[in-house]
Protein backbone atom coordinates (compact mmCIF):
# COMPACT_ATOMS: atom_id res chain seq x y z
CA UNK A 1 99.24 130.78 38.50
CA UNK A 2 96.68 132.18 40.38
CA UNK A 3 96.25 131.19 44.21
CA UNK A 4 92.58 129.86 45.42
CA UNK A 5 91.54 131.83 48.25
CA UNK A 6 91.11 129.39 51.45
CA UNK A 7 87.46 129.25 52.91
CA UNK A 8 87.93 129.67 56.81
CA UNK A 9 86.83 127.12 58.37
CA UNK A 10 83.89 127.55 60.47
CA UNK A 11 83.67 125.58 63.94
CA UNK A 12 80.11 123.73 64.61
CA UNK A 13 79.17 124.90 67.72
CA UNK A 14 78.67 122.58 70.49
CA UNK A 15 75.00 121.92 71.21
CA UNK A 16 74.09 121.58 74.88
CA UNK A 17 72.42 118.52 76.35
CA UNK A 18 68.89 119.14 77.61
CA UNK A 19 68.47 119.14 80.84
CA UNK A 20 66.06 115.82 80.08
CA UNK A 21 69.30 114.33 78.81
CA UNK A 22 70.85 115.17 81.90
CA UNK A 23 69.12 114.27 84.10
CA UNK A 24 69.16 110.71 82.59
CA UNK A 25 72.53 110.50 82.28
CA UNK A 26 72.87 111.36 85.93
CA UNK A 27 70.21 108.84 86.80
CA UNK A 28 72.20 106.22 84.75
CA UNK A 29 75.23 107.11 86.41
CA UNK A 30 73.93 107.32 90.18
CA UNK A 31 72.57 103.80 89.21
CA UNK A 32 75.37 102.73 88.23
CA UNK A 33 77.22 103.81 91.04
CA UNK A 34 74.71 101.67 93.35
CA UNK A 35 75.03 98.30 91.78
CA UNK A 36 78.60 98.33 92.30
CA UNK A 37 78.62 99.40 95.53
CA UNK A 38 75.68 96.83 96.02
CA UNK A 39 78.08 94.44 94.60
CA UNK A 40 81.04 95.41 96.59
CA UNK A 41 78.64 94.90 99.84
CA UNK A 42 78.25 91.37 98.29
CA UNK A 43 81.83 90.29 96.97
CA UNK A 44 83.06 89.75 100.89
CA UNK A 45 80.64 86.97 101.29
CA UNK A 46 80.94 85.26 97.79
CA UNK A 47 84.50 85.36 98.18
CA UNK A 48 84.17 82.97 101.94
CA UNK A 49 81.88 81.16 99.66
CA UNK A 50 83.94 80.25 96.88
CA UNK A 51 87.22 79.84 98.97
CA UNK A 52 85.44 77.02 101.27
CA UNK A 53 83.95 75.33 98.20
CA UNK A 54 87.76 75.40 96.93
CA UNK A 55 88.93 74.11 100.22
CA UNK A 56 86.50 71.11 100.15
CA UNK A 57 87.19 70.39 96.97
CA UNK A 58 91.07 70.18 97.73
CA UNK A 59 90.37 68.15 100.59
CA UNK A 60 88.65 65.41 98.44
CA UNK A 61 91.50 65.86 96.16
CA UNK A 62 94.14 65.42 99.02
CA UNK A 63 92.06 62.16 100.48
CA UNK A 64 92.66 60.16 97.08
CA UNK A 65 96.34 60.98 96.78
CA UNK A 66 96.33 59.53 99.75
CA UNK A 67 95.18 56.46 99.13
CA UNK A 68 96.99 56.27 95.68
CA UNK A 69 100.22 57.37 97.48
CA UNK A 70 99.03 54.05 99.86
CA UNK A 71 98.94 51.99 96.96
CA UNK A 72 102.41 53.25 95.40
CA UNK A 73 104.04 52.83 98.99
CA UNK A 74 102.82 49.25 98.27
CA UNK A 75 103.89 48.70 95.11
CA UNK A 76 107.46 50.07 95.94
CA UNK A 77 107.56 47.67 98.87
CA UNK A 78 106.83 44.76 96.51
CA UNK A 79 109.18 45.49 94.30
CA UNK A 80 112.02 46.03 96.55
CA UNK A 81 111.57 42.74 98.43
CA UNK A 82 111.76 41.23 94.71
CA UNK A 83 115.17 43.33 94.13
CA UNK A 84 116.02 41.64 97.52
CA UNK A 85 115.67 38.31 96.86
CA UNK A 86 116.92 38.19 93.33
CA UNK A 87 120.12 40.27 94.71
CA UNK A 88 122.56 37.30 94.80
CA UNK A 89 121.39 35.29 91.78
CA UNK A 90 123.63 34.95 88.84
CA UNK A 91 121.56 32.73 86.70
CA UNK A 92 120.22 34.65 83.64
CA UNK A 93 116.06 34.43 84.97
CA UNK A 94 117.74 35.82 88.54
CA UNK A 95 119.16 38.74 86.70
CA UNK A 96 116.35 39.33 84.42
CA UNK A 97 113.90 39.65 87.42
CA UNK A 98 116.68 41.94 89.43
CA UNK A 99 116.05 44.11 86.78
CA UNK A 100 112.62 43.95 86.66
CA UNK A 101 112.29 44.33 90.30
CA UNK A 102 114.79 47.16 90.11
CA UNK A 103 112.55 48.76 87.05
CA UNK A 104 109.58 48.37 89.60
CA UNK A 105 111.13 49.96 92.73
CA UNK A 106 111.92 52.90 90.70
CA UNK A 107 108.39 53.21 89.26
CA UNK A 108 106.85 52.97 92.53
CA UNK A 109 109.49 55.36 93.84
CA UNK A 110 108.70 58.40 91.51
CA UNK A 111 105.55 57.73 92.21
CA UNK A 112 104.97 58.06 95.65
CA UNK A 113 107.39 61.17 95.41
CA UNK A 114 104.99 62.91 92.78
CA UNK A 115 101.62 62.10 94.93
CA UNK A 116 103.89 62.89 98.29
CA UNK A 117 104.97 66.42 96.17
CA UNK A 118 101.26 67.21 95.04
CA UNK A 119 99.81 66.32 98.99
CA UNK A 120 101.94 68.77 100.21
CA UNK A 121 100.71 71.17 97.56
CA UNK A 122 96.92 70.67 98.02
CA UNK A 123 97.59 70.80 101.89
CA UNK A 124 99.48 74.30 101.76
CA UNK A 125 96.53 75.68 99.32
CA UNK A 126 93.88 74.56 101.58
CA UNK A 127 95.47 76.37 104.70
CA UNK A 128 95.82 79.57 102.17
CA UNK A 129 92.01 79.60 101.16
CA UNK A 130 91.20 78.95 105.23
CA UNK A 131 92.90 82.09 105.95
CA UNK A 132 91.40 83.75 103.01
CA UNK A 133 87.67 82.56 104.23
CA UNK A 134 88.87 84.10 107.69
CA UNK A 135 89.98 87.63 106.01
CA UNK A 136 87.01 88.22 104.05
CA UNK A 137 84.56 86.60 106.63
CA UNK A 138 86.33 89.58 108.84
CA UNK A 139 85.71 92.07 106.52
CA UNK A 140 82.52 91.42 105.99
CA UNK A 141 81.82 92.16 109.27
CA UNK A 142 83.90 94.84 109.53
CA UNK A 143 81.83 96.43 106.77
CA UNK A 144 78.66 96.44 108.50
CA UNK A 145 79.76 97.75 111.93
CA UNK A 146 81.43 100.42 109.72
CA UNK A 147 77.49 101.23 107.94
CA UNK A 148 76.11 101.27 111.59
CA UNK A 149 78.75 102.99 112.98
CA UNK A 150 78.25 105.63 110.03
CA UNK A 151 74.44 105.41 110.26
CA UNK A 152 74.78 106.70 113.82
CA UNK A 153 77.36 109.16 112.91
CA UNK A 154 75.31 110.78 110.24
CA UNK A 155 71.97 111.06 112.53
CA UNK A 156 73.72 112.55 115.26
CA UNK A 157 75.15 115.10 112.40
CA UNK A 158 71.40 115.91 111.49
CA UNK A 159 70.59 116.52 114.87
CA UNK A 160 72.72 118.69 115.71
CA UNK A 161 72.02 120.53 112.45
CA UNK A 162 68.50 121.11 113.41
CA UNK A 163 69.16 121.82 116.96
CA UNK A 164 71.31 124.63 115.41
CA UNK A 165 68.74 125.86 112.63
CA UNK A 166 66.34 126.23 115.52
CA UNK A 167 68.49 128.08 117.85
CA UNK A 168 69.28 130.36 114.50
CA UNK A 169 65.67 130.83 113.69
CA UNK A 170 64.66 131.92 117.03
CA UNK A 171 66.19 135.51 117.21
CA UNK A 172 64.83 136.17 113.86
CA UNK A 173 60.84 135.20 115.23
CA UNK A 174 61.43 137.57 118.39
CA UNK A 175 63.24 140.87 116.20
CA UNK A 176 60.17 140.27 113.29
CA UNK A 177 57.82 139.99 116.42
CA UNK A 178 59.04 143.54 118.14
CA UNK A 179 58.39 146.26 115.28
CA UNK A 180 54.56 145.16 115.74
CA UNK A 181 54.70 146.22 119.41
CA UNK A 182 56.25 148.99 118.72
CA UNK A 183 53.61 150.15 116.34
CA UNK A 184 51.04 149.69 118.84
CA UNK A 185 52.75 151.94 121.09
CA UNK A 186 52.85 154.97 118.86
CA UNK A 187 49.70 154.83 117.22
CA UNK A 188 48.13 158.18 117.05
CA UNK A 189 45.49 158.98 119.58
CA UNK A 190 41.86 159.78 118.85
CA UNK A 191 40.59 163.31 119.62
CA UNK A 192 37.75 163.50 120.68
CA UNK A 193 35.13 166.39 119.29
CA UNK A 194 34.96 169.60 122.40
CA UNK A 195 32.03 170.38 122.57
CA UNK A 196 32.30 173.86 124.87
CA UNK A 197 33.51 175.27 121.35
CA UNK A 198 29.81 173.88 120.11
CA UNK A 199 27.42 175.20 122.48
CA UNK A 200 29.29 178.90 122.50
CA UNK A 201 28.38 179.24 118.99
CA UNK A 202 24.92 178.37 119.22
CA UNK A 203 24.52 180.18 122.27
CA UNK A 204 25.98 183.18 119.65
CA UNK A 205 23.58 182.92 116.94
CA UNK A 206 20.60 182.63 119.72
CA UNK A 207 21.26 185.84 120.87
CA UNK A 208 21.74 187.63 117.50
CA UNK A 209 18.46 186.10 116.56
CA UNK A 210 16.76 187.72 119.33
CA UNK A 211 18.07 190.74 119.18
């Protein structure tokens, strides 16, 4: 059997972006870039935001357990002067109210222990989002001393740049300004025409004419 000869396989080349393309997708990028850093700036303040309007809301939340935890400290009260009185009964209504009463306490009991368990919870959550609104509130500040602070830094920076370009640009203005002196010192000098040499030849040909 005869072997089919392989046909190499040939690479596409790459094709390059234009520099249109480029510059777009830079653009996109650097814009990008700025909305979440605009964002960022932002998320300090939302955050103290949305941690108070937790806190409030927990605190609403904490104000009518309390009053059902008031009602259930009630209702277990109730119930155990009921347990109380029907203690030493024997009759079979006595006992059937003991354990009624008894039924009632223990309601009232569990109760108050799950609104006295969840209080405690909405109380500990509130102080957590209280320090959270005092974190972020702190950073927030902390964020725009830091731009100032970096502001300053970066104009002093350019100042001292220029101050520097100028000192460096100085030297060159004086060493372009000194070959043109120089120049003017050793131009060539002007002779002017003698004319002794002048009159001796006419005084030459004045006397060959009269002779």
């Amino acid at each position: 059997m005869s072997r089919k000869k392989m046909k190499p396989v040939v690479k596409a080349k790459a094709k390059k972006m234009p520099a249109a393309a480029k510059r777009q997708v830079k653009q996109a990028s650097l814009a990008s870039t700025g909305a979440m850093e605009k964002e960022f700036r932002k998320m300090p303040a939302a955050l103290v935001a949305q941690y108070r309007k937790e806190a409030a809301a927990l605190k609403v939340q904490e104000k009518k357990l309390g009053l059902d935890l008031k009602k259930a400290q009630a209702q277990s009260k109730v119930a155990t002067a009921k347990q109380a009185k029907h203690a030493g009964k024997t009759t079979a209504a006595a006992k059937k109210q003991m354990m009624a009463a008894k039924k009632a306490v223990a309601a009232a009991n569990g109760v108050v222990s799950k609104l006295s368990a969840q209080i405690a919870q909405a109380k500990k959550a509130i102080v957590t989002l209280t320090q959270k609104q005092v974190k972020f509130s702190a950073i927030g500040k902390e964020l725009v001393k830091l731009d100032k602070q970096l502001e300053m830094q970066a104009a002093m920076i350019a100042e001292a740049r220029a101050k520097t370009l100028n000192k460096a640009a100085a030297p060159k203005a004086k060493a372009k300004s000194k070959p043109a002196k120089a120049k003017k010192a050793n131009a060539p000098q002007t002779v002017e025409p003698v004319s002794s040499m002048e009159d001796t030849v006419m005084m030459e040909k004045e006397e060959e004419f009269t002779a």
